[in-house]
Protein backbone atom coordinates (compact mmCIF):
# COMPACT_ATOMS: atom_id res chain seq x y z
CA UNK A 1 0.00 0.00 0.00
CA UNK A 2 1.22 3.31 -0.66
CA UNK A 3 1.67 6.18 1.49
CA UNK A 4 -1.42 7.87 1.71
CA UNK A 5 -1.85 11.67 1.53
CA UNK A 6 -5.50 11.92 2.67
CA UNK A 7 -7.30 9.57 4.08
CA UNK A 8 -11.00 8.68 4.37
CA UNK A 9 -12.95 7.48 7.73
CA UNK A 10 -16.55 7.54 9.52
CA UNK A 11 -16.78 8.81 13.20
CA UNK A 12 -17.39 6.01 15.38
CA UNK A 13 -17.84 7.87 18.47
CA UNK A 14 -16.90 12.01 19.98
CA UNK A 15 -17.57 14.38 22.73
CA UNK A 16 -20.03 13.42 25.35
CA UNK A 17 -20.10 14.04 28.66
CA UNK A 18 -17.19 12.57 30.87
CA UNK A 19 -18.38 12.46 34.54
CA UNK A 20 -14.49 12.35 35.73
CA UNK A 21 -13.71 15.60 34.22
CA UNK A 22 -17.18 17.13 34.94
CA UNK A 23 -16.99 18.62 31.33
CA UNK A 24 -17.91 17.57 27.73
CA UNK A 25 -14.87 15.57 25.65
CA UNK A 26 -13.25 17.06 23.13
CA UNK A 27 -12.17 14.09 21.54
CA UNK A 28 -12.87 10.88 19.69
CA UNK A 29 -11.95 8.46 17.97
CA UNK A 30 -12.29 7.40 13.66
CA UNK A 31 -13.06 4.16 11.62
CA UNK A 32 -10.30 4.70 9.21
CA UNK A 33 -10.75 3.21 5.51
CA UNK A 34 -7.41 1.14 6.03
CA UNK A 35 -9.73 -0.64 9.08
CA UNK A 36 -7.78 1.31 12.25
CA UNK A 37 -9.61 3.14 14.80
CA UNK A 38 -7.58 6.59 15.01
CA UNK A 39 -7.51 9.20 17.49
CA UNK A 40 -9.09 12.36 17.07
CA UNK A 41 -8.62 15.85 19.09
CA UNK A 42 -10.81 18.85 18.75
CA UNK A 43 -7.70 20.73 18.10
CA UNK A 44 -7.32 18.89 14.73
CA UNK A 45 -10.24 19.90 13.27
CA UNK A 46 -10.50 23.21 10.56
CA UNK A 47 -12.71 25.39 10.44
CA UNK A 48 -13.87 24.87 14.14
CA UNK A 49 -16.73 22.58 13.19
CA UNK A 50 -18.30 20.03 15.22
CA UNK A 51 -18.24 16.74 14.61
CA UNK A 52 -20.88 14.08 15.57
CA UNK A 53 -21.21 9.94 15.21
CA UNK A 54 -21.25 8.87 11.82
CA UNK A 55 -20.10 12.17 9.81
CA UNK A 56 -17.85 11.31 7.22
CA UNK A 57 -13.96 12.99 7.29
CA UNK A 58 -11.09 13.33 5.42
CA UNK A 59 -7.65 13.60 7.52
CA UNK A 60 -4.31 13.30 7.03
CA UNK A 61 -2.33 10.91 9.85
CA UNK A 62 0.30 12.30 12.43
CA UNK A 63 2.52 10.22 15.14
CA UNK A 64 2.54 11.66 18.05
CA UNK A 65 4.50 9.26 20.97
CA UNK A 66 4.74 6.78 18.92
CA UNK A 67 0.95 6.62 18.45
CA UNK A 68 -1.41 7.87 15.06
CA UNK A 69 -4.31 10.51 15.27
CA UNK A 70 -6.00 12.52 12.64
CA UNK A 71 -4.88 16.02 11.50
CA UNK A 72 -6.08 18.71 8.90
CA UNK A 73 -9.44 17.16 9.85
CA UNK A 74 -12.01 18.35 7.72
CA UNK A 75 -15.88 17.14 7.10
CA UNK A 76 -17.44 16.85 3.33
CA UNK A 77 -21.04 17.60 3.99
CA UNK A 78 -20.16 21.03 5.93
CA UNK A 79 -16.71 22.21 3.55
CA UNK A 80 -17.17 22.30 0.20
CA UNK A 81 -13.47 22.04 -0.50
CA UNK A 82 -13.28 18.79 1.77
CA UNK A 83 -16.72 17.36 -0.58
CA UNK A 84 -14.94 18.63 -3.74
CA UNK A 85 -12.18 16.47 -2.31
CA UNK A 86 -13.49 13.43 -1.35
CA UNK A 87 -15.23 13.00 -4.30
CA UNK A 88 -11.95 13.78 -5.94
CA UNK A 89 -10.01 10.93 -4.34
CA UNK A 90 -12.78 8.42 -4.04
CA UNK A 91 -12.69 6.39 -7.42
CA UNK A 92 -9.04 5.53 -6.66
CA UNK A 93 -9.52 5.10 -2.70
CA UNK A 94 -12.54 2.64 -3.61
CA UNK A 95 -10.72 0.14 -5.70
CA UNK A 96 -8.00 -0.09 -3.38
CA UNK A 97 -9.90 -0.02 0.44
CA UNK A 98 -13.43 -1.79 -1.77
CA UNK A 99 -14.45 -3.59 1.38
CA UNK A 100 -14.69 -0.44 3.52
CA UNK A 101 -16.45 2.07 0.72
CA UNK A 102 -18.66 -1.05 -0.45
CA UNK A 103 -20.44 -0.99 2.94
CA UNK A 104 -24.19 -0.01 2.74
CA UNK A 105 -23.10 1.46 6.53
CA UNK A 106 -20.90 3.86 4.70
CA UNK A 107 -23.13 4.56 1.20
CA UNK A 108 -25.84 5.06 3.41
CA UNK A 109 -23.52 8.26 5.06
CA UNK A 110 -22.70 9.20 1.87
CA UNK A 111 -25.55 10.35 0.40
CA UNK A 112 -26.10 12.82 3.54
CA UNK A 113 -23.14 14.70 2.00
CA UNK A 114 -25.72 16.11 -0.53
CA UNK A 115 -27.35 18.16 1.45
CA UNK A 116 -28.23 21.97 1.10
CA UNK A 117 -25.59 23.70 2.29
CA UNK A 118 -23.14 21.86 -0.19
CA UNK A 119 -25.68 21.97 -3.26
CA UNK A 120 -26.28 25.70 -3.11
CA UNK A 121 -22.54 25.93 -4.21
CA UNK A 122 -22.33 23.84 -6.56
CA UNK A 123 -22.00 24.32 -10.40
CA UNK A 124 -24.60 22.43 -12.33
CA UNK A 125 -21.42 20.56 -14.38
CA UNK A 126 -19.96 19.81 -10.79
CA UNK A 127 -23.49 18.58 -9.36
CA UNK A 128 -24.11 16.37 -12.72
CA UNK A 129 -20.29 14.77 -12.12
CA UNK A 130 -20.88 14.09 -8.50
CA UNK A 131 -24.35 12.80 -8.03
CA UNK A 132 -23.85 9.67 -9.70
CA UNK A 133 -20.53 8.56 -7.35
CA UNK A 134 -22.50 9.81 -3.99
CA UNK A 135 -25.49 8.01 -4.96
CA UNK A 136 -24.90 4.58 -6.78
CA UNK A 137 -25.94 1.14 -5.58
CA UNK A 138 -24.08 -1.94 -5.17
CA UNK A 139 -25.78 -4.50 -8.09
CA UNK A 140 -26.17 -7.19 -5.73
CA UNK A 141 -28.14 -5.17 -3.05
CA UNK A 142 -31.27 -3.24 -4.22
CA UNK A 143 -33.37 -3.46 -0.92
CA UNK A 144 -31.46 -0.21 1.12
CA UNK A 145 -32.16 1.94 -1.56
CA UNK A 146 -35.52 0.77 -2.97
CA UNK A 147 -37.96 3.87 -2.98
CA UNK A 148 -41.34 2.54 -1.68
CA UNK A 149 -42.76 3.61 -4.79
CA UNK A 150 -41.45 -0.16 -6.18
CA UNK A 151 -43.00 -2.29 -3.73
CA UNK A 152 -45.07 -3.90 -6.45
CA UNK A 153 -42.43 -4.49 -8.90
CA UNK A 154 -40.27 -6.04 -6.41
CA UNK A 155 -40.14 -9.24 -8.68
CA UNK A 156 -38.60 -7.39 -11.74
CA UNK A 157 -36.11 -5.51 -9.39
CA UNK A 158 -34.40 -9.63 -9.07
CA UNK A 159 -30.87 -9.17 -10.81
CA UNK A 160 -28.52 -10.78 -12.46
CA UNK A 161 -24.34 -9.74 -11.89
CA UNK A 162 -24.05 -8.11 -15.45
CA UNK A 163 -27.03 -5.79 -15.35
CA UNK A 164 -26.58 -2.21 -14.83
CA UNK A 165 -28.87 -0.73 -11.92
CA UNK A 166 -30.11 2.92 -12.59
CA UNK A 167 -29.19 5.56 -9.28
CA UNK A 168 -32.81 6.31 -9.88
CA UNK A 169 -34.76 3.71 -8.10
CA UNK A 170 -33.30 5.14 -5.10
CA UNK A 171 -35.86 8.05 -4.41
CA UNK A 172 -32.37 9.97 -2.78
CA UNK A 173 -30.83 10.89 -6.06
CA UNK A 174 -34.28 12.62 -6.89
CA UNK A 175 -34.32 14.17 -3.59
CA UNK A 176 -31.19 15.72 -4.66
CA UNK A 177 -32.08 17.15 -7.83
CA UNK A 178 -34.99 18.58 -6.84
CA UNK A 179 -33.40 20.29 -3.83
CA UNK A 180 -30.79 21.43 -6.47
CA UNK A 181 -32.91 22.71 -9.12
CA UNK A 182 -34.76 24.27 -6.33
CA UNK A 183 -31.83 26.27 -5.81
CA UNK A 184 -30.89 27.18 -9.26
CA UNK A 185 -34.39 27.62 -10.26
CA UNK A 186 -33.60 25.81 -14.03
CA UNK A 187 -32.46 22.71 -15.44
CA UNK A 188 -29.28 23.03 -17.85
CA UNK A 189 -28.22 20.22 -20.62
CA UNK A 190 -25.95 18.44 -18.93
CA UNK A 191 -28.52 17.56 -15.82
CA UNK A 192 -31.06 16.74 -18.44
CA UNK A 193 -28.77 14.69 -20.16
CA UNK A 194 -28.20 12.75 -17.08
CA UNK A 195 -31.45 12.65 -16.20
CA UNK A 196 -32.68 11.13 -19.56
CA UNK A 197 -29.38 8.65 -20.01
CA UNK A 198 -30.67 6.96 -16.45
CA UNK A 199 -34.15 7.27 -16.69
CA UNK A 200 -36.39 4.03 -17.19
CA UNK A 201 -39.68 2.88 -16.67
CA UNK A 202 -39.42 2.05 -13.42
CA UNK A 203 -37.83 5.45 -12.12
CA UNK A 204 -40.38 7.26 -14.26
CA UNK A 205 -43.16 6.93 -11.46
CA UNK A 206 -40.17 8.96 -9.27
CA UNK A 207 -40.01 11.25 -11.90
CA UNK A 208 -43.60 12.08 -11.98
CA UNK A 209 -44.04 12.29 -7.89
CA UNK A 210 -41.63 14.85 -7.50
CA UNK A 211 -42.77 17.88 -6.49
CA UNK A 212 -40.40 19.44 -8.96
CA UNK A 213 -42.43 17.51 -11.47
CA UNK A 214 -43.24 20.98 -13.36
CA UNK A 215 -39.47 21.93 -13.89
CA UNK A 216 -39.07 18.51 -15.52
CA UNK A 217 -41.71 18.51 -17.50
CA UNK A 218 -40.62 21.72 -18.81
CA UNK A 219 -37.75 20.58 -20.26
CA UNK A 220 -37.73 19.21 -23.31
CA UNK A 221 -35.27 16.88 -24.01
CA UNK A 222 -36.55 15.36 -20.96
CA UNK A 223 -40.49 15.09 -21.73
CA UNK A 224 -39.40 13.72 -25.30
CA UNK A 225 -37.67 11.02 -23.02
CA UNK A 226 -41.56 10.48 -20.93
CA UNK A 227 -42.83 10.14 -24.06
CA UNK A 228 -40.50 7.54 -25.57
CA UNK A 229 -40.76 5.48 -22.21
CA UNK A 230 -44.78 5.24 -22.55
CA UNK A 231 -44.79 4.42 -26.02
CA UNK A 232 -42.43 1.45 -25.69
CA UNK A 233 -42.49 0.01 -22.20
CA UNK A 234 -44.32 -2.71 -20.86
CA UNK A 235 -44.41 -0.93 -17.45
CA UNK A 236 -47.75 -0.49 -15.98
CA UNK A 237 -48.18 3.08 -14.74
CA UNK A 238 -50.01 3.61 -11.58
CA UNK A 239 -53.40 5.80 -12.20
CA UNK A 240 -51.46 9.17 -10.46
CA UNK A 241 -48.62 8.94 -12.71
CA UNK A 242 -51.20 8.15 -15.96
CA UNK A 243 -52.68 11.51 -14.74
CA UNK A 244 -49.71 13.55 -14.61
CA UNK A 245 -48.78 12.81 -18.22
CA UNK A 246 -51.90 13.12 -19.23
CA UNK A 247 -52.49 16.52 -17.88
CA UNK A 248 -48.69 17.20 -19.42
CA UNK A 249 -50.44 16.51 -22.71
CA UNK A 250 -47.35 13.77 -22.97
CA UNK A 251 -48.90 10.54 -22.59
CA UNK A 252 -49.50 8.28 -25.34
CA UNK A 253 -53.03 6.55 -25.61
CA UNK A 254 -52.38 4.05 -28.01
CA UNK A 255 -50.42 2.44 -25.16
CA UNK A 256 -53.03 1.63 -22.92
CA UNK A 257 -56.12 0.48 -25.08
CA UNK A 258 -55.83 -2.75 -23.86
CA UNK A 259 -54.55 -2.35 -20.33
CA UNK A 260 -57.54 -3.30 -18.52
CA UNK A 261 -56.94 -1.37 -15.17
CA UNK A 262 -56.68 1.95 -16.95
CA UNK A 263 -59.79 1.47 -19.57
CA UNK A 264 -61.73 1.49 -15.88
CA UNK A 265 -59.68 4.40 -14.70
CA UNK A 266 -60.37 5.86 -17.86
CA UNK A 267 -64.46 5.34 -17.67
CA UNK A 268 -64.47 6.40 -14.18
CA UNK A 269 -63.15 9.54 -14.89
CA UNK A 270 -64.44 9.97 -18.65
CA UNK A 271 -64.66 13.56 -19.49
CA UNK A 272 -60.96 14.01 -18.96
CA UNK A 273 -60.54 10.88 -21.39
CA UNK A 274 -62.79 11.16 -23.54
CA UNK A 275 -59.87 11.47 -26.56
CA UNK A 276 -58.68 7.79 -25.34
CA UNK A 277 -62.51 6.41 -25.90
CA UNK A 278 -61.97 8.31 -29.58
CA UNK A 279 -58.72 6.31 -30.07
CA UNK A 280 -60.69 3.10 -29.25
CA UNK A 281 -63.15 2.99 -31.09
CA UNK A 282 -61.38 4.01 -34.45
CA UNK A 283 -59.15 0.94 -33.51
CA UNK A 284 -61.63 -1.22 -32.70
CA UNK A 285 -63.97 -0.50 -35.90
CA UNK A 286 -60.82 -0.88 -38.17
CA UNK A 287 -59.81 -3.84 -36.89
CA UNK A 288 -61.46 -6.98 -35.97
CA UNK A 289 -58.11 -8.28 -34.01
CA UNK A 290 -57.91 -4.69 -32.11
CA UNK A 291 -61.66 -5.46 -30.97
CA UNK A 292 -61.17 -9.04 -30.00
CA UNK A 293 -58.40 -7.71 -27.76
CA UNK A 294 -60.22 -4.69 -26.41
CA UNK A 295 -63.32 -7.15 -25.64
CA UNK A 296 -60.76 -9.48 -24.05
CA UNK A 297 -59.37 -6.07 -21.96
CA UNK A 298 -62.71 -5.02 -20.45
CA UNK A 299 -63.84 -8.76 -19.64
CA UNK A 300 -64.34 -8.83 -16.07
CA UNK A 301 -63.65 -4.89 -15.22
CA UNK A 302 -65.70 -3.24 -12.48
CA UNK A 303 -67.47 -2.00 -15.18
CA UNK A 304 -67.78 -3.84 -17.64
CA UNK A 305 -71.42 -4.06 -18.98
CA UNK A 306 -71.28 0.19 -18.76
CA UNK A 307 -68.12 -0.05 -21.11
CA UNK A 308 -69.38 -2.47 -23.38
CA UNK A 309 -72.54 -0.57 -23.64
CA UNK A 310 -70.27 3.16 -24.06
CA UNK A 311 -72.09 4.84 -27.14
CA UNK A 312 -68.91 6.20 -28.51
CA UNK A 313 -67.36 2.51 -29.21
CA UNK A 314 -70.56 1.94 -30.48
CA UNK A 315 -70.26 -1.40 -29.39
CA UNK A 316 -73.33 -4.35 -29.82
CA UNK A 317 -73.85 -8.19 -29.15
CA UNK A 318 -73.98 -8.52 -33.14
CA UNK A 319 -70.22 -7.65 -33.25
CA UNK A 320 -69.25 -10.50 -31.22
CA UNK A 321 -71.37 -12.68 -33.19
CA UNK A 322 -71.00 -11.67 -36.65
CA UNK A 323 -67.27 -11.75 -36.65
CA UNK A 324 -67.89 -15.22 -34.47
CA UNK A 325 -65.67 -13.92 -31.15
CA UNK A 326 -66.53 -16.02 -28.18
CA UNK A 327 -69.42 -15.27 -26.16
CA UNK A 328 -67.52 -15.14 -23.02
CA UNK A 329 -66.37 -12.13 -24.50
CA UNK A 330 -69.98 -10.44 -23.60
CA UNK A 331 -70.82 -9.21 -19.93
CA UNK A 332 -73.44 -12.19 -18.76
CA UNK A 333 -75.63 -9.37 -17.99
CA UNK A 334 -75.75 -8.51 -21.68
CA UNK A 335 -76.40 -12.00 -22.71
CA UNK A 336 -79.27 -12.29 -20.40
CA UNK A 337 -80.95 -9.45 -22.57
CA UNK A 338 -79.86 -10.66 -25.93
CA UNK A 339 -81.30 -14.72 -25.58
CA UNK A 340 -83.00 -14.34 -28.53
CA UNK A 341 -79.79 -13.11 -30.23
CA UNK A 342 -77.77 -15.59 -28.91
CA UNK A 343 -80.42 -18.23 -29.56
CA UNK A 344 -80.76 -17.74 -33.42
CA UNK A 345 -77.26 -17.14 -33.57
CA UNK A 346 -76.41 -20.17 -32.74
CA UNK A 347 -79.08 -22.31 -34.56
CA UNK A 348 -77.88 -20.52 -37.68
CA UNK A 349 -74.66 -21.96 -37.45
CA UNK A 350 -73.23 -24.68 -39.49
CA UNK A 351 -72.99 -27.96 -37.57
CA UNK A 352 -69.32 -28.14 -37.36
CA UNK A 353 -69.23 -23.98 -36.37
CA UNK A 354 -72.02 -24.66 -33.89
CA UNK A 355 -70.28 -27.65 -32.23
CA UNK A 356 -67.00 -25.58 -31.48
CA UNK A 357 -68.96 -22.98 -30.25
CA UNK A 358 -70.66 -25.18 -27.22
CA UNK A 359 -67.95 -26.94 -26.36
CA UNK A 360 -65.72 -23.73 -26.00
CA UNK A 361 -68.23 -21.28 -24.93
CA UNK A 362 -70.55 -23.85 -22.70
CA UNK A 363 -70.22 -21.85 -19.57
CA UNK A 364 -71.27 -18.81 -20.65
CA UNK A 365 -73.86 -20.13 -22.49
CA UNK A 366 -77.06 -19.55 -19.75
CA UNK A 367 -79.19 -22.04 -18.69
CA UNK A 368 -81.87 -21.13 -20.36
CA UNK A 369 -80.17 -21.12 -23.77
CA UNK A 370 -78.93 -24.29 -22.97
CA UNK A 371 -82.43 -25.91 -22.26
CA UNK A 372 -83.89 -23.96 -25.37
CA UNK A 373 -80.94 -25.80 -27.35
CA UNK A 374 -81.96 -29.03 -26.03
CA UNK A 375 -85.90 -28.52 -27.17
CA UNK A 376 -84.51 -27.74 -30.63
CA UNK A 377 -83.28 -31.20 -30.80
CA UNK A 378 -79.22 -29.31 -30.52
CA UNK A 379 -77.41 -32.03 -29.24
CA UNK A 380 -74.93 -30.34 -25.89
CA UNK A 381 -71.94 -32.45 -24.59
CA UNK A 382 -73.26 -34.79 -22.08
CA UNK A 383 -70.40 -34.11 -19.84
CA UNK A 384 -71.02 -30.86 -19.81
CA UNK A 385 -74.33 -30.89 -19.31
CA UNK A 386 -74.63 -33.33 -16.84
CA UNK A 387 -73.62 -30.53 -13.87
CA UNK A 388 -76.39 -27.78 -14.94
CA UNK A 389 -79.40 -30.98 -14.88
CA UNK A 390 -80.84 -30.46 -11.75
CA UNK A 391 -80.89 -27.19 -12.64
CA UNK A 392 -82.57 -28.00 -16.15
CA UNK A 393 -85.41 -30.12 -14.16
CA UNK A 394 -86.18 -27.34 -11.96
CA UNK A 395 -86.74 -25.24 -14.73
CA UNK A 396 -89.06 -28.00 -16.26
CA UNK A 397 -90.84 -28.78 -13.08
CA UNK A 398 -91.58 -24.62 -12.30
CA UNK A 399 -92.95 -24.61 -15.76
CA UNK A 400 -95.26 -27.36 -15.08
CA UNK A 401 -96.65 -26.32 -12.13
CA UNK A 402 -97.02 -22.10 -13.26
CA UNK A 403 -95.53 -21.10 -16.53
CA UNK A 404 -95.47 -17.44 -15.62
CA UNK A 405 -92.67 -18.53 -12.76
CA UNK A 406 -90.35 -18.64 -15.77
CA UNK A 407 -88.62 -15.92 -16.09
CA UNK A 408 -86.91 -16.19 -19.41
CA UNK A 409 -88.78 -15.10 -22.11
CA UNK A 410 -87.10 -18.00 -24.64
CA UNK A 411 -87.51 -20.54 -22.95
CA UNK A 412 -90.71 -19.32 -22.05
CA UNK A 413 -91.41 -19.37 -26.04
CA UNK A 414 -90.04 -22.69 -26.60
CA UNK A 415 -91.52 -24.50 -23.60
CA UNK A 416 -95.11 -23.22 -25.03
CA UNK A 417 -94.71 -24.40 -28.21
CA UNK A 418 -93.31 -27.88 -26.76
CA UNK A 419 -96.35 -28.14 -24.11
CA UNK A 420 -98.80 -26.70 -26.74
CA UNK A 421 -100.07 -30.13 -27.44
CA UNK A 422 -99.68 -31.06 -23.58
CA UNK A 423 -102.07 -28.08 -22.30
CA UNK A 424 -104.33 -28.86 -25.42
CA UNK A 425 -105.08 -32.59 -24.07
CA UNK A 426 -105.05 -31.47 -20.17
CA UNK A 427 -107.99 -28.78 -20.92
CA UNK A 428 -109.94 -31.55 -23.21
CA UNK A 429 -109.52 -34.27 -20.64
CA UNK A 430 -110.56 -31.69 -17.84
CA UNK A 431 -113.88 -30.35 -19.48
CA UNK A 432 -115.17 -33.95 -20.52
């Protein structure tokens, strides 16, 4: 190891109140980076500053009866010399001492170097080339510095060794931009530049929090980058950050017509997207895949039946049937309404067509289709069947005793014309 000019340590412990003297200590002692604990001495620090557990310092060494203490002490997050200087010697210091600067103990310090009193006297070119070494994350370790934000897409945060980790899921390196920018009131190219080389779709939803979300925004090298992010990822925005770019006039529609939590979003708060509903339905009407999809999307949505029934998609039962989509893709409500659609529909099929249909769409075919099927001599998979038939009797047996009880008007139809001849021989055989 070579002689060291400076070196770098944490504060393990100084001052405090020494009941033998009666008086506070002015001393202490320093983890150094080499892994010694050195002596320090009020005496030894510049500018007068205090010093307190954990602050990071850079000292030189001195002998003093044959033992070491610090010198020239000086603290980064109070001097801006001393934080223009550790930042200086750091990339060298943290190949050779790695074990002592890879410590989360020590990164964790680190970052309260960028605090106010430092940033305000900063250049933006300085800021831009120091951010990135006082905040940076080991690639093995991503739960310290995991904003909150990423709770839910904890399972894509699991890494391999050769992938690159952004400084932006850590909400810190935000923190410090916007108390930055806050201070220089603007946002210069370099900052954007670094700003738009790290940003991804994860850090996005940082990006949009913020409360310096408007000076971001502003910029345009940096909405262009928004933009490109919600065109092409496969990220799934929360509703607040869909807002924010929406409101930014920067978020891209086209994106989401199939992304079945915001097409809710979207009808629960429809006069503010009523231009995505547009978008829709001129997909949609173009485009018999785009509507299979889009049916597929608002299956099973809180609202569903109030979506499907939307007069700007313009939207109807004979549009599933016509281009033969499955009727699962229609809200059960909507089928109960339509039997007499679905009915015909399915008569009118070829045998082969109709046969694919049942056995793929059985269970969203109602009962009372099903029984109506049966009447009309449609042969249903036995299998299948077999767990709606005590069901089917019931329906029988309520006919039979009051055929008002039914409340389906098909099979209300059909059971008439079944039990015409039935009724006809009851009333004769009753009046004789």
């Amino acid at each position: 190891m070579k002689d060291l000019i400076y070196v770098v340590g944490i504060v393990k412990w100084y001052g405090g109140y020494n009941n033998k003297t009666d008086r506070e200590n002015n001393f202490g002692f320093i983890e150094s980076m080499t892994g010694e604990d050195i002596f320090i001495h009020k005496n030894e620090i510049k500018s007068n500053y205090s010093l307190s557990k954990d602050n990071i310092v850079i000292f030189k060494v001195g002998i003093r009866d044959y033992k070491k203490f610090a010198k020239n002490v000086s603290i980064p997050s109070k001097d801006i010399d001393s934080f223009k200087l550790f930042f200086q010697i750091l990339p060298e210091y943290e190949l050779e001492f790695g074990d002592f600067f890879k410590r989360y103990t020590f990164n964790s310090f680190k970052k309260s170097l960028l605090n106010e009193h430092i940033l305000e006297k900063l250049t933006e070119d300085e800021f831009c080339e120091i951010l990135p070494k006082a905040i940076k994350r080991d690639k093995q370790d991503i739960s310290p510095y995991r904003s909150n934000d990423f709770e839910e897409f904890l399972p894509k945060a699991i890494i391999s060794d050769n992938q690159d980790i952004s400084p932006f899921y850590s909400d810190d390196f935000f923190k410090a931009i916007d108390t930055f920018i806050t201070i220089k009131n603007e946002i210069n190219k370099n900052l954007s530049s670094l700003i738009c080389s790290n940003l991804d779709d994860r850090s996005i939803t940082v990006l949009l929090n913020s409360s310096k979300r408007d000076t971001y925004l502003s910029n345009s090298e940096i909405k262009r980058k928004v933009l490109e992010i919600s065109c092409n990822s496969d990220f799934r925005f929360n509703n607040n950050a869909i807002f924010t770019l929406i409101k930014y006039g920067i978020f891209n529609y086209e994106t989401f017509i199939y992304d079945s939590s915001f097409i809710n979003y979207a009808f629960e708060h429809f006069d503010d997207n009523l231009k995505f509903f547009e978008i829709i339905n001129l997909n949609i009407k173009k485009d018999d895949i785009a509507m299979n999809k889009f049916l597929n999307a608002i299956r099973g949505t809180k609202n569903w039946v109030e979506i499907f029934y939307l007069p700007i998609l313009k939207l109807s039962i004979n549009d599933v049937l016509t281009k033969h989509f499955s009727i699962s893709l229609i809200p059960p409500l909507v089928i109960r309404d339509n039997e007499f659609n679905i009915f015909e529909y399915i008569l009118s099929l070829e045998d082969k067509l109709r046969e694919t249909l049942i056995d793929q769409d059985f269970d969203s075919i109602p009962v009372s289709i099903q029984l109506a099927l049966i009447l009309n001599n449609i042969e249903l998979p036995k299998d299948k069947l077999n767990k709606n038939k005590n069901e089917l009797r019931d329906i029988l047996g309520k006919y039979i005793r009051d055929s008002q009880s039914i409340s389906s008007e098909l099979l209300k139809r059909i059971l008439n014309i079944v039990f015409k001849d039935i009724n006809k021989y009851i009333r004769n055989l009753y009046f004789k």
